[in-house]
PDB file of N, CA and C in Angstrom:
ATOM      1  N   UNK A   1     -19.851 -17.676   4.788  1.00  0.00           N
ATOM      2  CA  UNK A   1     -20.059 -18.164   3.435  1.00  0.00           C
ATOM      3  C   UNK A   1     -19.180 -17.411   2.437  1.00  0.00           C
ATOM      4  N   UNK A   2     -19.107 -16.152   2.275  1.00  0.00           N
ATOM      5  CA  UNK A   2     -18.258 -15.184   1.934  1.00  0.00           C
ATOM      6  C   UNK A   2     -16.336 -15.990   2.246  1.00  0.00           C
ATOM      7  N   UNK A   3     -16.303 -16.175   3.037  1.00  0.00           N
ATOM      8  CA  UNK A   3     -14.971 -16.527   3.030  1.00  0.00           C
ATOM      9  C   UNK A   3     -14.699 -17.617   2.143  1.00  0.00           C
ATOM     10  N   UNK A   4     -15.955 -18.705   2.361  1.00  0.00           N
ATOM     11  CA  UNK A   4     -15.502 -20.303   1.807  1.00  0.00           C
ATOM     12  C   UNK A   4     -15.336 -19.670   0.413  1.00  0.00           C
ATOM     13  N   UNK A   5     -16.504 -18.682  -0.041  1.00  0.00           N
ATOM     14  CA  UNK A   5     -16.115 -18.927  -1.453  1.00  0.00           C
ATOM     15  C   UNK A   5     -14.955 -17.655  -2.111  1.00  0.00           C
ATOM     16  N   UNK A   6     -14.590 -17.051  -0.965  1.00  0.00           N
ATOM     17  CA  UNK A   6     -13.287 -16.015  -1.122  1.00  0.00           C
ATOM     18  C   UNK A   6     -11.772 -17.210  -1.186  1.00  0.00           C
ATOM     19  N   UNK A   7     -12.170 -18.123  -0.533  1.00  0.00           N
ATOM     20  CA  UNK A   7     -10.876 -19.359  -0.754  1.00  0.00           C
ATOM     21  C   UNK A   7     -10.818 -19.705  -1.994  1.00  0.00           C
ATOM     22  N   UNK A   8     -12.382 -20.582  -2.452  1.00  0.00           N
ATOM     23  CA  UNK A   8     -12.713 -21.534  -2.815  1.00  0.00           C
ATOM     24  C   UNK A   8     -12.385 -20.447  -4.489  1.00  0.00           C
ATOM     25  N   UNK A   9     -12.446 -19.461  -4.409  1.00  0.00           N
ATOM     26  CA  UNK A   9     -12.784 -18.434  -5.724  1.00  0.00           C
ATOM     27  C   UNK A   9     -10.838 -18.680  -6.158  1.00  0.00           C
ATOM     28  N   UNK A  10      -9.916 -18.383  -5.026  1.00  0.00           N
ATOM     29  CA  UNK A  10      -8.433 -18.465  -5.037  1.00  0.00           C
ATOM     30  C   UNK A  10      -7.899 -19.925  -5.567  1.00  0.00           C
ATOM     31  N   UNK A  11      -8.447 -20.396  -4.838  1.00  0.00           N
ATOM     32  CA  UNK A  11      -7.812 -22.115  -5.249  1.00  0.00           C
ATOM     33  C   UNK A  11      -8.098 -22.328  -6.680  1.00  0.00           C
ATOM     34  N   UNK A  12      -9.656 -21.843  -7.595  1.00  0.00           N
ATOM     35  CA  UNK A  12      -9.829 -21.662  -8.658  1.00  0.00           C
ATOM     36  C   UNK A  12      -9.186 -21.330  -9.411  1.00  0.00           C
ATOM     37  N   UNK A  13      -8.569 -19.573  -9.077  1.00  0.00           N
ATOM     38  CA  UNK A  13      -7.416 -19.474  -9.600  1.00  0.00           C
ATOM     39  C   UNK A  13      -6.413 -19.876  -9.661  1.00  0.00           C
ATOM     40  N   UNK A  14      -5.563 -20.084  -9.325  1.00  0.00           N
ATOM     41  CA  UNK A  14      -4.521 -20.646  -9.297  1.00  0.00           C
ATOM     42  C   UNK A  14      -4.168 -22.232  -9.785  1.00  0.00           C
ATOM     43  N   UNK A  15      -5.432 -23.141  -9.781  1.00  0.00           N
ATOM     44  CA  UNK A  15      -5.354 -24.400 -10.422  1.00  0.00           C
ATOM     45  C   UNK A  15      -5.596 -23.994 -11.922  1.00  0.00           C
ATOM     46  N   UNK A  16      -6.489 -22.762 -12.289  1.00  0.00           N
ATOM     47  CA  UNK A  16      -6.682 -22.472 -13.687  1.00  0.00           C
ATOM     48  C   UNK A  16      -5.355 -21.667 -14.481  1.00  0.00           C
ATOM     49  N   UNK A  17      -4.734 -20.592 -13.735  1.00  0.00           N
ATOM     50  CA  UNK A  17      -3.295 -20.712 -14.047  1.00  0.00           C
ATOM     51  C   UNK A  17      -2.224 -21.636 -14.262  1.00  0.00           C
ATOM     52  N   UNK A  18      -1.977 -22.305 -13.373  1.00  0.00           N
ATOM     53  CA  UNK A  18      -1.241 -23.479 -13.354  1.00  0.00           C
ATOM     54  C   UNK A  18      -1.538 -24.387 -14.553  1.00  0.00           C
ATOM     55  N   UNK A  19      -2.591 -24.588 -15.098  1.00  0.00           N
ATOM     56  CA  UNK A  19      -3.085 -25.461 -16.408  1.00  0.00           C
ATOM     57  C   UNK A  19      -2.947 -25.327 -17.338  1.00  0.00           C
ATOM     58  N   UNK A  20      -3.265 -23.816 -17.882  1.00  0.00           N
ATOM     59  CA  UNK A  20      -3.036 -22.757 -18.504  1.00  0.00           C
ATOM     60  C   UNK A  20      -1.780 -23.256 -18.992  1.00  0.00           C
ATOM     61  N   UNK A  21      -0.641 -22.503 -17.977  1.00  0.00           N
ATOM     62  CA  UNK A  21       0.765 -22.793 -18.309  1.00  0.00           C
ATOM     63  C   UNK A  21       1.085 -23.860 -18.785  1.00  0.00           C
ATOM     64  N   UNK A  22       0.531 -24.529 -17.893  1.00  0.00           N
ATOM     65  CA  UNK A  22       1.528 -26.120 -18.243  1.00  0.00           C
ATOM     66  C   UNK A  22       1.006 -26.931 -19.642  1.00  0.00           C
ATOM     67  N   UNK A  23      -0.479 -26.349 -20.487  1.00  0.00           N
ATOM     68  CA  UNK A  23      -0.528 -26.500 -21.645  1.00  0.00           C
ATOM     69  C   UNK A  23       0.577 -26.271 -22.837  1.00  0.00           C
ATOM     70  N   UNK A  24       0.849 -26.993 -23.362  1.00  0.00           N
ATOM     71  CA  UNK A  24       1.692 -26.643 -24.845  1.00  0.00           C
ATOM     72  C   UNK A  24       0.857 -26.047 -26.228  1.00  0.00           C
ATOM     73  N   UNK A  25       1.872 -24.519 -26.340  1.00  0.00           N
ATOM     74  CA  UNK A  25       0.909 -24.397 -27.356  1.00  0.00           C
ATOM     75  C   UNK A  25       2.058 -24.249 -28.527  1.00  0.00           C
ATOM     76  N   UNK A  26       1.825 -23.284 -29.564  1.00  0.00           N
ATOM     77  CA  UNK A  26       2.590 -23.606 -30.390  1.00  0.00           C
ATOM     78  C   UNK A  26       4.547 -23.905 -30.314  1.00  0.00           C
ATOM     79  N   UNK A  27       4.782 -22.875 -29.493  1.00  0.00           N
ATOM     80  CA  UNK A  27       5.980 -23.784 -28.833  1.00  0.00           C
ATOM     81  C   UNK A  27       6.145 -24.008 -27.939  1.00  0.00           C
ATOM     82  N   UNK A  28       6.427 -25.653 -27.528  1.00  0.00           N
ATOM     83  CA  UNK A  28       6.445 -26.235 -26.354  1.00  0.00           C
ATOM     84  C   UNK A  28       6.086 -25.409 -24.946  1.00  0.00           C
ATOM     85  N   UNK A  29       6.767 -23.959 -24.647  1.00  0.00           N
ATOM     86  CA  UNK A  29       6.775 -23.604 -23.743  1.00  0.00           C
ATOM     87  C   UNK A  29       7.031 -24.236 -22.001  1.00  0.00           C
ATOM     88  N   UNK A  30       6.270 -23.832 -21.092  1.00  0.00           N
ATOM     89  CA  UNK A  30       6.862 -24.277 -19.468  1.00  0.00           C
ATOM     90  C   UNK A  30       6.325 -25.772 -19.831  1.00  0.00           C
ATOM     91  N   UNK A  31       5.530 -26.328 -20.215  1.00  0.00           N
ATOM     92  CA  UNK A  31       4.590 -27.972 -20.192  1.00  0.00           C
ATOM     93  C   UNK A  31       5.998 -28.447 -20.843  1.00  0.00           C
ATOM     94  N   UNK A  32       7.088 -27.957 -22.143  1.00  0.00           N
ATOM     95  CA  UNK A  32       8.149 -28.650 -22.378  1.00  0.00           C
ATOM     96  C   UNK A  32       9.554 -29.133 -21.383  1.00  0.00           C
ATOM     97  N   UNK A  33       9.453 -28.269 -20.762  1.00  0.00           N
ATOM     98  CA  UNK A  33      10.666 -28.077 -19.523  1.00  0.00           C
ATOM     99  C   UNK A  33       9.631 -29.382 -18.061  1.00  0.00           C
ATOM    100  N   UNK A  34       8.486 -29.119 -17.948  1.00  0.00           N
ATOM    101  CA  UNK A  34       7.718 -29.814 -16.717  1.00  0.00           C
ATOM    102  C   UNK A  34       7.346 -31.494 -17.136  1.00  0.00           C
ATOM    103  N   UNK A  35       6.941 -31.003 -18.449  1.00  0.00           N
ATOM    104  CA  UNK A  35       6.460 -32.300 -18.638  1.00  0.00           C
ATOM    105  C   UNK A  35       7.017 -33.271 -19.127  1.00  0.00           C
ATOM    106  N   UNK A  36       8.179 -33.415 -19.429  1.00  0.00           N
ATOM    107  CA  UNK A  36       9.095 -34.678 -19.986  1.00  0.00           C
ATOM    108  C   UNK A  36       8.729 -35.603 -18.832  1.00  0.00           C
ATOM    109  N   UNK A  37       8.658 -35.461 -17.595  1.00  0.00           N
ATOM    110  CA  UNK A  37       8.501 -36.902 -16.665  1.00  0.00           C
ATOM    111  C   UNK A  37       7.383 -37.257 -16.757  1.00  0.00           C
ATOM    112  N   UNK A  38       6.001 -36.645 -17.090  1.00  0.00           N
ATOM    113  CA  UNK A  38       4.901 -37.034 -17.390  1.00  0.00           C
ATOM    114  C   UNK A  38       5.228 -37.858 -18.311  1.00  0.00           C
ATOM    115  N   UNK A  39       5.509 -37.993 -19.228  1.00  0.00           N
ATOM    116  CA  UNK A  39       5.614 -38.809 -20.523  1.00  0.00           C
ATOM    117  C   UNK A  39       6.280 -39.956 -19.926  1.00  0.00           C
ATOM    118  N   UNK A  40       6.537 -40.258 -19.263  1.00  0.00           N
ATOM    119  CA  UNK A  40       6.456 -41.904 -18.761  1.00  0.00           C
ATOM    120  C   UNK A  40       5.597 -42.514 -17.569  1.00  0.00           C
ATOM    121  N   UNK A  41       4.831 -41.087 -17.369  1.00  0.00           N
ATOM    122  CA  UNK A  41       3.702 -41.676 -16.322  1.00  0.00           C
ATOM    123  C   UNK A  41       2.527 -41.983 -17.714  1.00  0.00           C
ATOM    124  N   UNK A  42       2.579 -41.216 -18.581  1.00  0.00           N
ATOM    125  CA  UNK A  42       1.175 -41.434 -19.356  1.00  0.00           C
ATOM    126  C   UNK A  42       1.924 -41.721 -20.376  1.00  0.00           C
ATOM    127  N   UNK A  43       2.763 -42.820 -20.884  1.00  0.00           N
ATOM    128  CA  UNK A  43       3.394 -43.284 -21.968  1.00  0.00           C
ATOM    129  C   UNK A  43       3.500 -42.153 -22.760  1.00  0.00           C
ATOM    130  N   UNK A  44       3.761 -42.971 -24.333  1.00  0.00           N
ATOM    131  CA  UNK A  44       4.037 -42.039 -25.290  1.00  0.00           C
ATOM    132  C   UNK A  44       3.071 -41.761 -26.006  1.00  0.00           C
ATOM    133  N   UNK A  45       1.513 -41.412 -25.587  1.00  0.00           N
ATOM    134  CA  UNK A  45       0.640 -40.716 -25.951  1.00  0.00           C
ATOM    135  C   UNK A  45       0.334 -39.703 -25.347  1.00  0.00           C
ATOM    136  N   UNK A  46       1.637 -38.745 -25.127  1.00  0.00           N
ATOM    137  CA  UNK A  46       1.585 -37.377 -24.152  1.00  0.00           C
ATOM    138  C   UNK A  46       0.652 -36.548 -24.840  1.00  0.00           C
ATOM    139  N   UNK A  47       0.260 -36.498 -26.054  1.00  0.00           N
ATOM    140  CA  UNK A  47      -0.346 -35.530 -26.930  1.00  0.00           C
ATOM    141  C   UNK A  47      -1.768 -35.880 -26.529  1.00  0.00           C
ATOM    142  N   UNK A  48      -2.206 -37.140 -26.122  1.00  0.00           N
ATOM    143  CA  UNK A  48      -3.418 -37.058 -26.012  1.00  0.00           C
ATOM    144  C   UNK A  48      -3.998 -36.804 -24.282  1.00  0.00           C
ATOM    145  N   UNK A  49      -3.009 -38.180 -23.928  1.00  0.00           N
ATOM    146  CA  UNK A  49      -3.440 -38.179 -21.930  1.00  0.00           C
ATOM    147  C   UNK A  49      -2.790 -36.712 -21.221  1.00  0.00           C
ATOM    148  N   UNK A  50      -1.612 -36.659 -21.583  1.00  0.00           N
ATOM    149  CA  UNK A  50      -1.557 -35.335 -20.486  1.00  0.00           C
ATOM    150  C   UNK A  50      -2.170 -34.062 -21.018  1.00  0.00           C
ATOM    151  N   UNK A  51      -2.194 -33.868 -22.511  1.00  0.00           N
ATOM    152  CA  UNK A  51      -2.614 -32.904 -22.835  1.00  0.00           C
ATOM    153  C   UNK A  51      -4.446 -32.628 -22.547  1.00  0.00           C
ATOM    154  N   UNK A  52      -4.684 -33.953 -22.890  1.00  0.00           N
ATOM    155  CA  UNK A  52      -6.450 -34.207 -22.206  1.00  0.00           C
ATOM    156  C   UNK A  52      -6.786 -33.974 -20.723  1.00  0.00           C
ATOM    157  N   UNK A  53      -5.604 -33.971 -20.188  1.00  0.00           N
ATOM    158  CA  UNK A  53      -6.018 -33.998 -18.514  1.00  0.00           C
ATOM    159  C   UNK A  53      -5.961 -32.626 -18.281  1.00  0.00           C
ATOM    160  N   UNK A  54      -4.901 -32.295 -19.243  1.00  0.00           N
ATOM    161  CA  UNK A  54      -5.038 -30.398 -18.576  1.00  0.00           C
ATOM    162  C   UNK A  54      -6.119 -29.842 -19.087  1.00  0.00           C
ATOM    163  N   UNK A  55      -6.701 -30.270 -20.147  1.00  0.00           N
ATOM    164  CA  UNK A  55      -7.733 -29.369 -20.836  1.00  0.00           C
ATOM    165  C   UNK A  55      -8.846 -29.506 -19.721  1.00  0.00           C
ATOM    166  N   UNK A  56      -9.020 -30.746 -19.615  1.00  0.00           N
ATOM    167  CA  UNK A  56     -10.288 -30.498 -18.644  1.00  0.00           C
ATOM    168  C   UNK A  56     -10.168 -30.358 -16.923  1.00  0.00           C
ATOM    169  N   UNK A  57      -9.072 -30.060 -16.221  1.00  0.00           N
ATOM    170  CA  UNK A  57      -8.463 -29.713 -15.534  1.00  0.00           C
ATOM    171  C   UNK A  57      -8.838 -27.594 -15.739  1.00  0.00           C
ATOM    172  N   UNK A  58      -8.483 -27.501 -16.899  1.00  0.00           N
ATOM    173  CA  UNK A  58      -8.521 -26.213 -17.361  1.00  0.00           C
ATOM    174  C   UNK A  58     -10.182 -25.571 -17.577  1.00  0.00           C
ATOM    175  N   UNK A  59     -11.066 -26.896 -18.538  1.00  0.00           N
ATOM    176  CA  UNK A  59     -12.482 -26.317 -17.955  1.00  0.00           C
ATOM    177  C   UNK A  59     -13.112 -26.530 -16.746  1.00  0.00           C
ATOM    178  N   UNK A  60     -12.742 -27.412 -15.803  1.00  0.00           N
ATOM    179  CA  UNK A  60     -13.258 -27.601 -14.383  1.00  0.00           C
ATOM    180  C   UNK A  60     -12.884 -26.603 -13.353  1.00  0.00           C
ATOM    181  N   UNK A  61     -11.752 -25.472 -13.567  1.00  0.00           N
ATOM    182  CA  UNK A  61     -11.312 -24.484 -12.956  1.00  0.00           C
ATOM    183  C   UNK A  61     -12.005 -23.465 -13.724  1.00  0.00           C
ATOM    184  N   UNK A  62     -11.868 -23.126 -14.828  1.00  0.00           N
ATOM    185  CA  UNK A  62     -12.707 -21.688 -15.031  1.00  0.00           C
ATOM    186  C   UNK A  62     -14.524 -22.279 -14.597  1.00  0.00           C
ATOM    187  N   UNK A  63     -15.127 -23.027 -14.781  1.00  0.00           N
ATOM    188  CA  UNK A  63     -16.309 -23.227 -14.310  1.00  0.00           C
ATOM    189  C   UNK A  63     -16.577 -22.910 -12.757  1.00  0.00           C
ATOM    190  N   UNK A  64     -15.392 -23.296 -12.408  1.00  0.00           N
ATOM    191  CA  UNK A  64     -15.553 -22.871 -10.641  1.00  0.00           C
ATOM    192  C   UNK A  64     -15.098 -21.077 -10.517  1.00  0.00           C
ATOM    193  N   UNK A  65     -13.935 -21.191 -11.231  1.00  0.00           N
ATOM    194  CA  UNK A  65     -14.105 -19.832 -10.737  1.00  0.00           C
ATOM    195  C   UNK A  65     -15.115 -18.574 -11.622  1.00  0.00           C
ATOM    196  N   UNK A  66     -15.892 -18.702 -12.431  1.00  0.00           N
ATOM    197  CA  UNK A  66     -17.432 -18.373 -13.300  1.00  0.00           C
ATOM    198  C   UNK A  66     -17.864 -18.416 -12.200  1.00  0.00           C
ATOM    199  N   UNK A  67     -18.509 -19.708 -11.618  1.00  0.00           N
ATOM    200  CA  UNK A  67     -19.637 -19.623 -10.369  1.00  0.00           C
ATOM    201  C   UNK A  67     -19.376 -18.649  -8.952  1.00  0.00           C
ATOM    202  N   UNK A  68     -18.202 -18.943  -8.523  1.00  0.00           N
ATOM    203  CA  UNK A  68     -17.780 -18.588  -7.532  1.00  0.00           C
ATOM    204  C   UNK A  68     -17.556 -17.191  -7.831  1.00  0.00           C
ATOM    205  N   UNK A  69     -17.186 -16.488  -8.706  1.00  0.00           N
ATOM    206  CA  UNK A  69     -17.146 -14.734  -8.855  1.00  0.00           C
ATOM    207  C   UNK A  69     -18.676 -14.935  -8.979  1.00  0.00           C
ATOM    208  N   UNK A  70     -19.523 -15.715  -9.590  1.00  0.00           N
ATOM    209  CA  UNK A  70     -20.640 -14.678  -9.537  1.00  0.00           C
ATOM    210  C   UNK A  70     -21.662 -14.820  -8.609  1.00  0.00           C
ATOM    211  N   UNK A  71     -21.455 -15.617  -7.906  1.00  0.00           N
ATOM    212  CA  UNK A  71     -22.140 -16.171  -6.546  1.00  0.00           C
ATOM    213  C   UNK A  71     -21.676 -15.032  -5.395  1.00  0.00           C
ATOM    214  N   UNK A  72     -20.445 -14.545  -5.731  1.00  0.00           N
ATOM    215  CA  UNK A  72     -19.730 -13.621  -4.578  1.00  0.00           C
ATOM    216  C   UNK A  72     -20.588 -12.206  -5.033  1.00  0.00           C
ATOM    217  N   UNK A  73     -20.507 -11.881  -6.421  1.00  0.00           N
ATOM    218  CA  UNK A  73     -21.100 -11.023  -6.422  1.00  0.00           C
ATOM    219  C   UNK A  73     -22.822 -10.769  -6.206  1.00  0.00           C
ATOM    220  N   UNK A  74     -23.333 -11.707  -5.978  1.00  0.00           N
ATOM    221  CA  UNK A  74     -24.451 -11.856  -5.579  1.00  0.00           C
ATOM    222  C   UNK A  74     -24.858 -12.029  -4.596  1.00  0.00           C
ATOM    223  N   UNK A  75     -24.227 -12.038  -3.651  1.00  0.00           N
ATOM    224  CA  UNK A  75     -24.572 -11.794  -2.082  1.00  0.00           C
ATOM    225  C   UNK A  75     -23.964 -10.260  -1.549  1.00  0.00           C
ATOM    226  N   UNK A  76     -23.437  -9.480  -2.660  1.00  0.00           N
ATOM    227  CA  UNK A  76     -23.369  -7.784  -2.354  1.00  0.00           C
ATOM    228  C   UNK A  76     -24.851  -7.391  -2.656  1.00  0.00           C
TER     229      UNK A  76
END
């Protein structure tokens, strides 16, 4: 059980990094360089669809990895 959620705690991370980044904040940053091809998968309402998908992309990863650190620490 310890392992699944020693994975399951990693994959957390790293999808919550990855989101993180690829958010735009005040300047464009890495989401400016990545995301120009998005903008013709989600038209030209990039401000709302891609930026909406990462946000909650972004709370569905820290929620997992919240549970999963403290679930780990609760079986010490």
């Amino acid at each position: 059980m310890k392992l699944v959620l020693g994975i399951l705690l990693a994959i957390a991370s790293l999808v919550l990094i990855a989101s993180i980044l690829l958010q735009s904040g005040k300047s464009a940053g890495l989401s400016g360089a990545i995301g120009g091809g998005a903008e013709q998968l989600f038209g030209k309402k990039k401000g709302r669809g891609y930026e909406a998908i990462l946000s909650k992309v972004s709370i569905v990863g820290a929620v997992v990895f919240i549970v999963c650190s403290l679930a780990m620490v609760a079986m010490e």
